[in-house]
C-alpha atoms as a PDB file:
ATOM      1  CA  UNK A   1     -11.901 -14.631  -1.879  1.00  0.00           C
ATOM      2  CA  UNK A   2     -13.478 -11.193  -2.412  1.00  0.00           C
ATOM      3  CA  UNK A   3     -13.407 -11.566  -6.663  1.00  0.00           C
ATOM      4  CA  UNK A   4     -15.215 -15.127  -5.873  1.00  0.00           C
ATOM      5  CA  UNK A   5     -18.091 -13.604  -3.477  1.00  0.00           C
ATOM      6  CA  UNK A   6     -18.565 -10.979  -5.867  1.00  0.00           C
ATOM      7  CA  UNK A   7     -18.655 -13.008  -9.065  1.00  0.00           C
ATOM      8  CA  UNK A   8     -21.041 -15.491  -7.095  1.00  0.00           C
ATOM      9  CA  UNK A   9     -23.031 -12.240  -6.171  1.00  0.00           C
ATOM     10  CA  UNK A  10     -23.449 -11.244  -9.501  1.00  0.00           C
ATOM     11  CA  UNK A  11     -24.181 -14.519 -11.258  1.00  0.00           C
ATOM     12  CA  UNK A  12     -27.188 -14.660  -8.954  1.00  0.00           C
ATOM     13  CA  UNK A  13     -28.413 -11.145  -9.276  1.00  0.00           C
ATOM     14  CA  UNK A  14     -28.525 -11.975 -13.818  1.00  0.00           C
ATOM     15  CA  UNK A  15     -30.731 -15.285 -12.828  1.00  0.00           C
ATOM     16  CA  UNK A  16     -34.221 -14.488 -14.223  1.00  0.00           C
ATOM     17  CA  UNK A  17     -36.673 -13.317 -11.547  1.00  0.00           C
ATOM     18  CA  UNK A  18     -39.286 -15.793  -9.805  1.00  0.00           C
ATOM     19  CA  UNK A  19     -41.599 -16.326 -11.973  1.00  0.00           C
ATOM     20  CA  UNK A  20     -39.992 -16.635 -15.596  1.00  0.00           C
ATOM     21  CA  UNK A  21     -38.965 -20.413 -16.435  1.00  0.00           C
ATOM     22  CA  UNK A  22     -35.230 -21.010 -16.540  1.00  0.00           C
ATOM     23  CA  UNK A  23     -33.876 -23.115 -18.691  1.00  0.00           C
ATOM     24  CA  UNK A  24     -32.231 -26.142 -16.592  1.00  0.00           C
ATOM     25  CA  UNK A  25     -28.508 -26.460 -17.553  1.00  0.00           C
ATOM     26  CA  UNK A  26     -25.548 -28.347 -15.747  1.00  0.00           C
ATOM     27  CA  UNK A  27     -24.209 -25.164 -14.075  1.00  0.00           C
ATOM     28  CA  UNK A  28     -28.467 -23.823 -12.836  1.00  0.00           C
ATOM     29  CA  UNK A  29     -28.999 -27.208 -11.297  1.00  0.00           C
ATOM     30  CA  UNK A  30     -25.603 -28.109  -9.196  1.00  0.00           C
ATOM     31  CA  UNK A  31     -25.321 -25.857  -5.821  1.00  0.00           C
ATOM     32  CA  UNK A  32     -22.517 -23.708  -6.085  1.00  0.00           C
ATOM     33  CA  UNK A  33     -19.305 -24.937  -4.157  1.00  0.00           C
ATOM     34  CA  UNK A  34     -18.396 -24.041  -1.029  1.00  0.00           C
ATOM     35  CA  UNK A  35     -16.507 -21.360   0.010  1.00  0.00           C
ATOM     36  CA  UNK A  36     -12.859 -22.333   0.371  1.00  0.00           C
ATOM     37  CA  UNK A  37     -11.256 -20.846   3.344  1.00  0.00           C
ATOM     38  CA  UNK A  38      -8.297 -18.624   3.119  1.00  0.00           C
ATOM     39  CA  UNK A  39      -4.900 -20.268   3.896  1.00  0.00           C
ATOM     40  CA  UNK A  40      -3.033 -18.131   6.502  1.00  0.00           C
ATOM     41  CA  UNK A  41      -0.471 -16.328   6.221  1.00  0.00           C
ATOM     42  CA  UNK A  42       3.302 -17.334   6.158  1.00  0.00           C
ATOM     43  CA  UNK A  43       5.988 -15.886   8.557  1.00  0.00           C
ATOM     44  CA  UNK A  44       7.556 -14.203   5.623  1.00  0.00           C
ATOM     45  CA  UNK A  45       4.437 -12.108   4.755  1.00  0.00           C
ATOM     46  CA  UNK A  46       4.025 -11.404   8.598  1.00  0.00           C
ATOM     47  CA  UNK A  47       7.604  -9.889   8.992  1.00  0.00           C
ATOM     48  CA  UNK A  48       7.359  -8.205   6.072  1.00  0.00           C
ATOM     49  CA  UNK A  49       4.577  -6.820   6.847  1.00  0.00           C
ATOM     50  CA  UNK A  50       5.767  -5.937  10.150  1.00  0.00           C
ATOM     51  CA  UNK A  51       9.206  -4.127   8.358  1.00  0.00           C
ATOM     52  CA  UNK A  52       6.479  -2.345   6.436  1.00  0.00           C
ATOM     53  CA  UNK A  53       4.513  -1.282   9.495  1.00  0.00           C
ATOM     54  CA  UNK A  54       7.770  -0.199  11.110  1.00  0.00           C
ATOM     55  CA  UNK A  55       8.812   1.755   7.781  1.00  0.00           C
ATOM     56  CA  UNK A  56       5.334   3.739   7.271  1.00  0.00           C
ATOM     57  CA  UNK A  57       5.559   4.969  11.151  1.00  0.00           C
ATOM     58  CA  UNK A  58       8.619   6.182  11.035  1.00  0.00           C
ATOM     59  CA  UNK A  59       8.399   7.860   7.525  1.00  0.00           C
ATOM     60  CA  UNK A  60       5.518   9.876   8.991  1.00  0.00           C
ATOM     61  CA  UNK A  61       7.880  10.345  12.126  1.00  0.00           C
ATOM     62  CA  UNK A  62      10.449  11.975  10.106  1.00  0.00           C
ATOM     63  CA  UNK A  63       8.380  14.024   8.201  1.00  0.00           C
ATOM     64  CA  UNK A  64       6.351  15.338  10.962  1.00  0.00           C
ATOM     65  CA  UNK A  65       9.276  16.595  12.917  1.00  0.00           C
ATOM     66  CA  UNK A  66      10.975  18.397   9.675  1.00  0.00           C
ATOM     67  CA  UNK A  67      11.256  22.310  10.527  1.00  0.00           C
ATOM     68  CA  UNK A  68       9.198  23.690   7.559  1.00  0.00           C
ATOM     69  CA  UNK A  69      11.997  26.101   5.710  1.00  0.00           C
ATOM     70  CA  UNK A  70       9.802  29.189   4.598  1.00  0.00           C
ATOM     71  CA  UNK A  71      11.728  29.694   1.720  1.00  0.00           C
ATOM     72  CA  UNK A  72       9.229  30.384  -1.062  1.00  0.00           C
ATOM     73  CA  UNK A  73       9.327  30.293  -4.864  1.00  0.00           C
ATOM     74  CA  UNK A  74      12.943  31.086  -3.866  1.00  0.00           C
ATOM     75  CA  UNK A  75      14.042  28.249  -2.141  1.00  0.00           C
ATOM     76  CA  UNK A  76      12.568  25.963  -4.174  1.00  0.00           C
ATOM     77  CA  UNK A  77      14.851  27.305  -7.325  1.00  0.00           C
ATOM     78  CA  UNK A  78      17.794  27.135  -5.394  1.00  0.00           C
ATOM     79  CA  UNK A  79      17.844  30.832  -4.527  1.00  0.00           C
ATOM     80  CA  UNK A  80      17.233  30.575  -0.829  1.00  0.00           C
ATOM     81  CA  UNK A  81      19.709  28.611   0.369  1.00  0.00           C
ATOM     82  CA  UNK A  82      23.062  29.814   1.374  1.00  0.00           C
ATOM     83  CA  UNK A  83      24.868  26.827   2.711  1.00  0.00           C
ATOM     84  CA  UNK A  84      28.203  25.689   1.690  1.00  0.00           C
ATOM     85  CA  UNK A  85      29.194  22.962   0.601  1.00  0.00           C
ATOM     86  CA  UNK A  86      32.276  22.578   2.551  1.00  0.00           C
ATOM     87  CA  UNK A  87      30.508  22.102   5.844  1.00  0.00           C
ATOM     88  CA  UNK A  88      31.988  19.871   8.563  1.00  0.00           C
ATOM     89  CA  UNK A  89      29.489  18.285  10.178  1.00  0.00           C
ATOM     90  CA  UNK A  90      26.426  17.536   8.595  1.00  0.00           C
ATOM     91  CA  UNK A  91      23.475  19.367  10.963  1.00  0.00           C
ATOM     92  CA  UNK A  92      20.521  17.153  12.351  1.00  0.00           C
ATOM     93  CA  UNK A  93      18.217  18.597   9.797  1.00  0.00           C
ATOM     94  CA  UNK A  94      19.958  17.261   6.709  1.00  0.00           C
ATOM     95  CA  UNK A  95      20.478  13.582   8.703  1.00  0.00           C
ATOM     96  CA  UNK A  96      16.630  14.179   9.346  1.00  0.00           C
ATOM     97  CA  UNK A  97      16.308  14.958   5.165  1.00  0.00           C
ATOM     98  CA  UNK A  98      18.276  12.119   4.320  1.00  0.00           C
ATOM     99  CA  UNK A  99      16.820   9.389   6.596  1.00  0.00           C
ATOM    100  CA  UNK A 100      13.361  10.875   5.345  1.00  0.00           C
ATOM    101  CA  UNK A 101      14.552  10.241   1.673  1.00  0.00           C
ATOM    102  CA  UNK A 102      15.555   6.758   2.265  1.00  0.00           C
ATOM    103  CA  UNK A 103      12.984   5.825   4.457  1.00  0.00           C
ATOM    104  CA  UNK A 104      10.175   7.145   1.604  1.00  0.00           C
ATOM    105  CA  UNK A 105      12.114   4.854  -0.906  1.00  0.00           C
ATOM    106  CA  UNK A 106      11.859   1.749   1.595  1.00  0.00           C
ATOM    107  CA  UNK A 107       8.248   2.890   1.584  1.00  0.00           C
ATOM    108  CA  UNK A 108       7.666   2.903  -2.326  1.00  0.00           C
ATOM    109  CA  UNK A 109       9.570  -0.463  -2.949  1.00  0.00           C
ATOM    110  CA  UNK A 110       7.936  -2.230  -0.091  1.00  0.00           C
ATOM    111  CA  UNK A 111       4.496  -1.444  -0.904  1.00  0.00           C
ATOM    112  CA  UNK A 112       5.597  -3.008  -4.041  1.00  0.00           C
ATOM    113  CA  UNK A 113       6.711  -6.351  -2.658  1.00  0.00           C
ATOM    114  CA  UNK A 114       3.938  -6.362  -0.246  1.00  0.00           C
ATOM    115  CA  UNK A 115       1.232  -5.599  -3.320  1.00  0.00           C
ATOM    116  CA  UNK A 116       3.335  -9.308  -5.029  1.00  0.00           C
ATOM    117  CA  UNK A 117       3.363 -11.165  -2.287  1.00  0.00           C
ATOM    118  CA  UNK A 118       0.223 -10.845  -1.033  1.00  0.00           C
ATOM    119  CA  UNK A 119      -1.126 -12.019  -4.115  1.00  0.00           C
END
């Protein structure tokens, strides 16, 4: 709908100005067709939209209540960490860290079925 207003814009912006004799073809004498309306959307797009909604929140949920670590150039080679492995219990910072991760992959692969379906 937006590529056909613009390519209707543009076609009459290159007309020749008032004045200057244009040559009378088919397409310069017929009025340009009306503008078809959009067709709504389906339920599908609307819960997946919705899923997507619901996934973007809570991605910036989880990121926004992540402790920041402080760690430096340090932590970010692997220096600054002295966990071990052989924890029991995983602490609510990694669960935080790990729903983050898969909530930013949701993210990713459903702004790429929303950018298809839309279509």
């Amino acid at each position: 709908m937006y590529l056909d207003f613009c390519l209707r814009l543009w076609a009459t912006l290159a007309q020749a100005p008032t004045g200057v004799p244009v040559e009378a073809t088919p397409a310069a004498v017929s009025a340009p067709p009306p503008p078809v309306a959009a067709p709504g959307l389906s339920v599908i797009q609307y819960l997946l939209m919705a899923v997507y909604l619901l996934v973007s929140v809570g991605l910036i949920a989880a990121v926004v209540t992540q402790s920041s670590k402080n760690e430096g150039l340090g932590g970010m080679l692997g220096g600054g960490s002295t966990q071990s492995v052989f924890q029991g219990k995983k602490s609510t910072e990694e669960m935080l860290g790990t729903a983050t991760n898969y909530l930013a992959v949701s993210f990713i692969v459903l702004s790429m079925v929303v950018s298809m379906v839309m279509r």
